[in-house]
C-alpha atoms as a PDB file:
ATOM      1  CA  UNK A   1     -65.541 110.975-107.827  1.00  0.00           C
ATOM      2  CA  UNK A   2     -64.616 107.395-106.617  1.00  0.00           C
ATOM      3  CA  UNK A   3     -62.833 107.438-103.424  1.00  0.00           C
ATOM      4  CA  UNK A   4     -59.596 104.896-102.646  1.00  0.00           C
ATOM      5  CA  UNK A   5     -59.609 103.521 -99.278  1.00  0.00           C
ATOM      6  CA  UNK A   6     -56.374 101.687 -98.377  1.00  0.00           C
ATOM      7  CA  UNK A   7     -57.002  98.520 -96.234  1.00  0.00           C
ATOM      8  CA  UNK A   8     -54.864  96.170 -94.251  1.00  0.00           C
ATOM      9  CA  UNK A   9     -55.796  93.118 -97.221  1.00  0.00           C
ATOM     10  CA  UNK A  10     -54.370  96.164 -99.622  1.00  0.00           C
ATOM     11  CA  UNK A  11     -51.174  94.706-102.014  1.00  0.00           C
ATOM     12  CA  UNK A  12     -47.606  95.629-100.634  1.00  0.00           C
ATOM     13  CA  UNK A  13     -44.509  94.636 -99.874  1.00  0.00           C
ATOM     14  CA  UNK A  14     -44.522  92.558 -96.779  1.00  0.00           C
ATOM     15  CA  UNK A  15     -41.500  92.312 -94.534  1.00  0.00           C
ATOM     16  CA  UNK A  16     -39.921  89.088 -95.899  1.00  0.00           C
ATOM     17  CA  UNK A  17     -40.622  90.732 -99.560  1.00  0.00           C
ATOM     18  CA  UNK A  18     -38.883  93.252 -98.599  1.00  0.00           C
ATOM     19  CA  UNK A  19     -35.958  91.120 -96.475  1.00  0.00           C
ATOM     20  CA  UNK A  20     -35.787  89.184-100.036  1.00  0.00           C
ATOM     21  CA  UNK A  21     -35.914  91.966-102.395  1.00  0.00           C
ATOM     22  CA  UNK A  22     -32.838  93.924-100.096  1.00  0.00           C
ATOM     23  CA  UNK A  23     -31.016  90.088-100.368  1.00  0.00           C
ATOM     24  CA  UNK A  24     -31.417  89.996-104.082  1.00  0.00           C
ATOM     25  CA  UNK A  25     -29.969  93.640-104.576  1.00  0.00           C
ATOM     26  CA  UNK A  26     -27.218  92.833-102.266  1.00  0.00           C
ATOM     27  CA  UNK A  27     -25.866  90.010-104.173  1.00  0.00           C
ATOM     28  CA  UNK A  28     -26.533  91.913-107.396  1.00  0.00           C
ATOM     29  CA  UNK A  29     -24.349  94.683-106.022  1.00  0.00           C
ATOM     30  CA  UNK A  30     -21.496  91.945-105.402  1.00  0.00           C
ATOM     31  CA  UNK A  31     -21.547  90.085-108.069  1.00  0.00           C
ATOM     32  CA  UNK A  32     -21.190  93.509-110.170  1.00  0.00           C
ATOM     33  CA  UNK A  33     -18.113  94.719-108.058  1.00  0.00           C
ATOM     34  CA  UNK A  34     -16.935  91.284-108.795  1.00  0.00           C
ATOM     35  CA  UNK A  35     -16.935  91.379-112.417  1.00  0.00           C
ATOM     36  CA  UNK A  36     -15.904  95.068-112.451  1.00  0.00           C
ATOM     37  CA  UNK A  37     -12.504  94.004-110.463  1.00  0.00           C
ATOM     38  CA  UNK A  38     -11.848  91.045-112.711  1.00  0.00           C
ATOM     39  CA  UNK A  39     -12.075  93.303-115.865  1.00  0.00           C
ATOM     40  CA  UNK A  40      -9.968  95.674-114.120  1.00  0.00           C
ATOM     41  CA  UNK A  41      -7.446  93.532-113.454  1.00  0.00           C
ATOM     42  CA  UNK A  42      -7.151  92.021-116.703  1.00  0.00           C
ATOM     43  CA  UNK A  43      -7.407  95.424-118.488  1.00  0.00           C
ATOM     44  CA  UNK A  44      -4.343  96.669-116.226  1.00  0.00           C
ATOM     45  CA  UNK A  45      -2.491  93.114-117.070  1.00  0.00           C
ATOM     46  CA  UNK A  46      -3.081  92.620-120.519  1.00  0.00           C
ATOM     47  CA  UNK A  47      -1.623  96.606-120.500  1.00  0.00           C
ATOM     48  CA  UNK A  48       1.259  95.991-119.058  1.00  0.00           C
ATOM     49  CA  UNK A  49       2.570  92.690-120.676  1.00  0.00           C
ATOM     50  CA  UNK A  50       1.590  94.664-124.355  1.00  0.00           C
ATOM     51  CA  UNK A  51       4.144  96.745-123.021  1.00  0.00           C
ATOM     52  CA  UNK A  52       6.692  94.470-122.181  1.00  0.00           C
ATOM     53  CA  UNK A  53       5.936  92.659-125.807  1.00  0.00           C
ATOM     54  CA  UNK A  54       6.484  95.735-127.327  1.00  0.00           C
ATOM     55  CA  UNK A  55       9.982  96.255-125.233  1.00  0.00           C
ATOM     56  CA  UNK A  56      10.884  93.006-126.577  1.00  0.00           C
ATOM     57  CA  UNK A  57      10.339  93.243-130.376  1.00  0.00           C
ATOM     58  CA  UNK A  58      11.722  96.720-130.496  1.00  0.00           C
ATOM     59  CA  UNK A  59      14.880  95.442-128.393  1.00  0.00           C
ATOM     60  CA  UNK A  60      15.321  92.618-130.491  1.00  0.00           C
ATOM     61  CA  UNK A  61      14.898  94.367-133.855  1.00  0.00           C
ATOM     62  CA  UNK A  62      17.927  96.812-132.667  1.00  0.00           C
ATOM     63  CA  UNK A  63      20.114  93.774-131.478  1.00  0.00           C
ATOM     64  CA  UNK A  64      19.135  91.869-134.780  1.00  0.00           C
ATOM     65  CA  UNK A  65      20.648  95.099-136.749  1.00  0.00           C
ATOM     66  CA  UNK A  66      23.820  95.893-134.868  1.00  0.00           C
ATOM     67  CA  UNK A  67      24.529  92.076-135.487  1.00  0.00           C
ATOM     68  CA  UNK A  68      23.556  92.382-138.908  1.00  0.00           C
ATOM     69  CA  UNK A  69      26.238  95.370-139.606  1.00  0.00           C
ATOM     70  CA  UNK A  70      28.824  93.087-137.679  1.00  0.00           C
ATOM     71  CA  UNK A  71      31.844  90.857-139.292  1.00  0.00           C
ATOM     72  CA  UNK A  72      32.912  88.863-135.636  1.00  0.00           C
ATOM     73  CA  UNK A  73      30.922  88.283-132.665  1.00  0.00           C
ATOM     74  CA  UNK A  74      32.906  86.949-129.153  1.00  0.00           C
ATOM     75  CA  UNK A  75      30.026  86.125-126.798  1.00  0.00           C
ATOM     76  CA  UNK A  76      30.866  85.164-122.783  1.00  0.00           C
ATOM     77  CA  UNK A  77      28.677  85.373-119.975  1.00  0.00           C
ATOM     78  CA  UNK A  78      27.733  87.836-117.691  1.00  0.00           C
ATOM     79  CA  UNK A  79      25.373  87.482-114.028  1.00  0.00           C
ATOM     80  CA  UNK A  80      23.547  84.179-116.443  1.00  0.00           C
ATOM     81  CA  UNK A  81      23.368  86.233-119.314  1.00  0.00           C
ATOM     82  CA  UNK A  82      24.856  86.104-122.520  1.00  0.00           C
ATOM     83  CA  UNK A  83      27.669  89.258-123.486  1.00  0.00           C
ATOM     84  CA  UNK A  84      27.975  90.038-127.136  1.00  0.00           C
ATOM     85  CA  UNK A  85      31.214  91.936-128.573  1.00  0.00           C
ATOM     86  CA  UNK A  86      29.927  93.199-132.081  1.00  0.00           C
ATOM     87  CA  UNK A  87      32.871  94.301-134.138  1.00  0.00           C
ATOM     88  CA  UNK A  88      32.014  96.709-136.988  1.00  0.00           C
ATOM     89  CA  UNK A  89      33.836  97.709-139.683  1.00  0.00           C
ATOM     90  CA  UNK A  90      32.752 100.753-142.148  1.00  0.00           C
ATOM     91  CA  UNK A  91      33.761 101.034-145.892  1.00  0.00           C
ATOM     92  CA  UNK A  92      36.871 102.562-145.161  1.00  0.00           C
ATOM     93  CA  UNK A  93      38.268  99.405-143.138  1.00  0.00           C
ATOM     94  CA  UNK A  94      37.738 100.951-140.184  1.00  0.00           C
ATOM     95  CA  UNK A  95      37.384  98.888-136.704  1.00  0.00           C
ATOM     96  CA  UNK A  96      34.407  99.860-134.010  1.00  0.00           C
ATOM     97  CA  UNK A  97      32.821  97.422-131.560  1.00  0.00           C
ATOM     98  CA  UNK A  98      30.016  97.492-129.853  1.00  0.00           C
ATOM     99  CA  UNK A  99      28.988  95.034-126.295  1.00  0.00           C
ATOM    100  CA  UNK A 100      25.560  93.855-126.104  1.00  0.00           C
ATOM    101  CA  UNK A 101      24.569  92.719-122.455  1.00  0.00           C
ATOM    102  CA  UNK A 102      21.765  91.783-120.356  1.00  0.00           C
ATOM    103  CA  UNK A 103      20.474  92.820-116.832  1.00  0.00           C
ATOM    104  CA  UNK A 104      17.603  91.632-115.070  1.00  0.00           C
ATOM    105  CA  UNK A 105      16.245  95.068-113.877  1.00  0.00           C
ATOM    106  CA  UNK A 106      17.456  97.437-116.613  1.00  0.00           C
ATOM    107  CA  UNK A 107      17.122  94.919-119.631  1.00  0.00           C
ATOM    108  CA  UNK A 108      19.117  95.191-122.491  1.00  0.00           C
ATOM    109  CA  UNK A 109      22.077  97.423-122.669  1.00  0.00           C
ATOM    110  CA  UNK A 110      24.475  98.368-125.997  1.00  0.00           C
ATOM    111  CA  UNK A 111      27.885 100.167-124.190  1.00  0.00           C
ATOM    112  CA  UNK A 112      25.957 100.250-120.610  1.00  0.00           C
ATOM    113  CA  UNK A 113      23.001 102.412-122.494  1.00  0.00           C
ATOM    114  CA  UNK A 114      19.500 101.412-122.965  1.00  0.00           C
ATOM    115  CA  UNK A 115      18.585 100.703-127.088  1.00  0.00           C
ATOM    116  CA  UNK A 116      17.895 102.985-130.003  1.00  0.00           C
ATOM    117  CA  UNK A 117      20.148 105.269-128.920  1.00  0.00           C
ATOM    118  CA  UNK A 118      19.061 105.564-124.700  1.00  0.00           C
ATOM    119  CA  UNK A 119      15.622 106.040-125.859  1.00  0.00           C
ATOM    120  CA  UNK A 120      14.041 102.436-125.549  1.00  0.00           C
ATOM    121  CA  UNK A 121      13.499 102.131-121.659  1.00  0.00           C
ATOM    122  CA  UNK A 122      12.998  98.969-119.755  1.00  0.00           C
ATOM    123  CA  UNK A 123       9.582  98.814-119.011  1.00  0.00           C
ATOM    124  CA  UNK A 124      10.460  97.715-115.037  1.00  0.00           C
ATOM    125  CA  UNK A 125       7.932 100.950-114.032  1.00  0.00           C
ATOM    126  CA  UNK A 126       5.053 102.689-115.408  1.00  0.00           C
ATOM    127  CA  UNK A 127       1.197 102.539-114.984  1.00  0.00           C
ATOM    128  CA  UNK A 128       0.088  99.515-112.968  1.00  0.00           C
ATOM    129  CA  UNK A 129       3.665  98.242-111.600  1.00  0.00           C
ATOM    130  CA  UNK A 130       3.878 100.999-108.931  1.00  0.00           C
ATOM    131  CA  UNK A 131       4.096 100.099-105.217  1.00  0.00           C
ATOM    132  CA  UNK A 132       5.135  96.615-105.881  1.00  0.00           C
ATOM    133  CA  UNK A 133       1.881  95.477-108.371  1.00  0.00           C
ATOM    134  CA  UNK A 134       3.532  93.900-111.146  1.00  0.00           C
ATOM    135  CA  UNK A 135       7.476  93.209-111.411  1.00  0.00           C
ATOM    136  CA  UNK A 136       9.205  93.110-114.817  1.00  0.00           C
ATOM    137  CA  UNK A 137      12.333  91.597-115.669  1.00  0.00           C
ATOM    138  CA  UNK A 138      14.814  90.395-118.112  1.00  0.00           C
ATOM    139  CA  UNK A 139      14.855  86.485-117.212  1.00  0.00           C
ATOM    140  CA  UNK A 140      16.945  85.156-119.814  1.00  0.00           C
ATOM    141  CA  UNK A 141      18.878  86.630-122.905  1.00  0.00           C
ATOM    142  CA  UNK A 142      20.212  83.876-124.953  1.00  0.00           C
ATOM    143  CA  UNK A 143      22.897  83.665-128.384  1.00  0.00           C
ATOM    144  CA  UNK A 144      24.066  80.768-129.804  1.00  0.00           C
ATOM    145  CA  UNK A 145      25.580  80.573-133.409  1.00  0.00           C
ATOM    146  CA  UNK A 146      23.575  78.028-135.542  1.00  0.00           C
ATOM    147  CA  UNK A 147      24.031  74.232-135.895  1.00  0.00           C
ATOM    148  CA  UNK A 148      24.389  72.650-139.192  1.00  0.00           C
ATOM    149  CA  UNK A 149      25.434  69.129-139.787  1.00  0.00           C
ATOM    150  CA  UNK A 150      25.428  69.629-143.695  1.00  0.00           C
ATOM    151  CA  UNK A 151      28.889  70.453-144.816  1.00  0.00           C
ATOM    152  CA  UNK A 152      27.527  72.632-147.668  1.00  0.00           C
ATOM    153  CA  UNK A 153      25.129  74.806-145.462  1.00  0.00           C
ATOM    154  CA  UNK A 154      28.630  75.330-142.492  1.00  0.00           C
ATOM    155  CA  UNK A 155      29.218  79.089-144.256  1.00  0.00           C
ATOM    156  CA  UNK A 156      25.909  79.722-143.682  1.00  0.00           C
ATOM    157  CA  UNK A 157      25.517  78.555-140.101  1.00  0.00           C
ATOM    158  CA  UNK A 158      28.573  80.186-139.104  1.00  0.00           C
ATOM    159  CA  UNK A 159      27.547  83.443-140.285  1.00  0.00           C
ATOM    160  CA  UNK A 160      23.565  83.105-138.378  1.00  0.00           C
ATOM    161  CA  UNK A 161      22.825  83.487-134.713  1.00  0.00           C
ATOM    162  CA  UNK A 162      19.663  81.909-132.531  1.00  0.00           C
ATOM    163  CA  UNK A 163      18.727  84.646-130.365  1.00  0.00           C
ATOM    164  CA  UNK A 164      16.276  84.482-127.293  1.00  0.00           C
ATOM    165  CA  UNK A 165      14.815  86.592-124.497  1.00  0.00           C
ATOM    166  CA  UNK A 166      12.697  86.163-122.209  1.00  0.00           C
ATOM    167  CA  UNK A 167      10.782  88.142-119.761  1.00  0.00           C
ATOM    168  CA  UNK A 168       8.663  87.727-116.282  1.00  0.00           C
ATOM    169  CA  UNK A 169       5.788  89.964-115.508  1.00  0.00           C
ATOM    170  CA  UNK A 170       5.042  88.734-111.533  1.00  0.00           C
ATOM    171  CA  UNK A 171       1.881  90.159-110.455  1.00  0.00           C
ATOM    172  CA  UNK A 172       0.825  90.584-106.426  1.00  0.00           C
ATOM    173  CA  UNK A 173      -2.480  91.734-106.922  1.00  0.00           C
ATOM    174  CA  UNK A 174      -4.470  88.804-107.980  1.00  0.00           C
ATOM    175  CA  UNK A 175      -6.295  87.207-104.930  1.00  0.00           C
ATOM    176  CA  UNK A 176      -5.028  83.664-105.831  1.00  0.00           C
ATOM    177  CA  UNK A 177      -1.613  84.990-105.204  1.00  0.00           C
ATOM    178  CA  UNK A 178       1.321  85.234-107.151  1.00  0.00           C
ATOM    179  CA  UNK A 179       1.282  85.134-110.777  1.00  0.00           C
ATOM    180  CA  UNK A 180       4.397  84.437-113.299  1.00  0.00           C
ATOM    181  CA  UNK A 181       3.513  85.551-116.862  1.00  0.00           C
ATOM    182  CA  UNK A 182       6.518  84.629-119.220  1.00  0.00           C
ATOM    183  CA  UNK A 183       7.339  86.629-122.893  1.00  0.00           C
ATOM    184  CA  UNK A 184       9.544  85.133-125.236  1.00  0.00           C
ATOM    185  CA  UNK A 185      10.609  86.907-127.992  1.00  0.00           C
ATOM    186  CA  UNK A 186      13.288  84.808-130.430  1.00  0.00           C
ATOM    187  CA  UNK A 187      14.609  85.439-133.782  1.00  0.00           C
ATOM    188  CA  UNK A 188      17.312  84.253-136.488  1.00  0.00           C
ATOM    189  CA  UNK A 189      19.967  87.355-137.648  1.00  0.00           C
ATOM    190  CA  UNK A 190      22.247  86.940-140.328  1.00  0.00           C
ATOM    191  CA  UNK A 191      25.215  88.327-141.041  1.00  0.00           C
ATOM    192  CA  UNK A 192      26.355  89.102-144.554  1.00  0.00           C
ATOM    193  CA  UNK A 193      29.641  90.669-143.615  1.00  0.00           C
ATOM    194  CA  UNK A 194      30.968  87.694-141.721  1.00  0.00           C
ATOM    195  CA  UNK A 195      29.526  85.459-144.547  1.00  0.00           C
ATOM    196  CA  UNK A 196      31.068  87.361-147.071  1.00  0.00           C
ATOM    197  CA  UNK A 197      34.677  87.245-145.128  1.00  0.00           C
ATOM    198  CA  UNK A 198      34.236  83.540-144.830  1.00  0.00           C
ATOM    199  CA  UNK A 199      33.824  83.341-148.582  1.00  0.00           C
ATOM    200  CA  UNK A 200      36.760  84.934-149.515  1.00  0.00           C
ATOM    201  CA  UNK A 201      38.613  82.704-147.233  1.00  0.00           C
ATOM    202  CA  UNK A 202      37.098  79.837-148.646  1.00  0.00           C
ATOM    203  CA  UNK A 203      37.837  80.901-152.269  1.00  0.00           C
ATOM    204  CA  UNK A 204      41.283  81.986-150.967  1.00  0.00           C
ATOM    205  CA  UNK A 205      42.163  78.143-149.785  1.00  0.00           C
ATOM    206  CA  UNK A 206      40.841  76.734-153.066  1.00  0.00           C
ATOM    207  CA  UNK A 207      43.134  78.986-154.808  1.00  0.00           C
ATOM    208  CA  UNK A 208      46.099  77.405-152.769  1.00  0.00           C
END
């Protein structure tokens, strides 16, 4: 049996192979941690504005229908945001209203209640926006009644409403600092009842 004798010219790793190869590893090791914490953050951002984009189009599709069932809208201002006063009627003639408002740390509120009946929270907390990470708020909730120059289109413009909100997602845990991310959510709602009222007037003046 052949013997193996191991000699000072036998292959190896010499010190600065093995300086390099430790080097190599080490960067290797940082560049992964690197990556990992980018997707980590992104993950945890991209989850948290789907929430807030989801807040929005369910809040907007409730304010869209409680406008919808309306006859008369008064809007004013409230804190930079716009008030609504819905008033509602129901086939027996019968006279409810309804206040749509907005507030920069609870969102949108219908009678001083969150949406959909106090179910639909404001996504200000959750996963990811604990111990200052991310803060969410209502920015801006616009409604303006439509514009129309054409005199023939005027009974329909009176009867549809611009609406508008907008949200900031600030994140502290990027290493550049601060980031803003805005969501705007906007939508046309029109409202039969009012344009059926403003028909009858209409057809009521003619008549005179």
């Amino acid at each position: 049996m052949k013997r193996f004798k191991f000699t000072s010219a036998s292959p190896g790793l010499t010190l600065i192979e093995l300086v390099t190869s430790i080097t190599v590893i080490g960067i290797m090791v940082v560049g992964l941690s690197l990556g990992m914490r980018s997707i980590l953050y992104h993950y945890q951002h991209d989850s948290v504005l789907l929430e807030v984009r989801q807040y929005g189009q369910a809040v907007m599709r409730e304010i869209m229908h409680e406008i919808s069932l309306s006859r008369f809208i008064e809007r004013d201002f409230t804190n930079g945001y716009a008030r609504l006063r819905l008033y509602q009627y129901d086939r027996f003639g019968n006279e409810s209203t309804k206040i749509i408002s907005g507030h920069a740390l609870d969102g949108i509120q219908i009678d001083g209640r969150n949406p959909v009946d106090g179910t639909l929270d404001f996504p200000r907390k959750g996963r990811f926006r604990d111990n200052g990470q991310r803060i969410v708020r209502l920015e801006t909730f616009k409604a303006d009644q439509r514009i129309e120059e054409r005199p023939e289109l005027q009974r329909y413009a009176e009867a549809t409403w611009n609406l508008e909100l907008l949200f900031l997602v600030e994140t502290e845990v990027n290493d550049r600092g601060p980031i803003d991310t805005k969501i705007r959510v906007r939508r046309s709602v029109f409202m039969p009842n009012k344009y059926i009222s403003l028909f009858e007037v209409t057809s009521q003046m003619d008549r005179s």
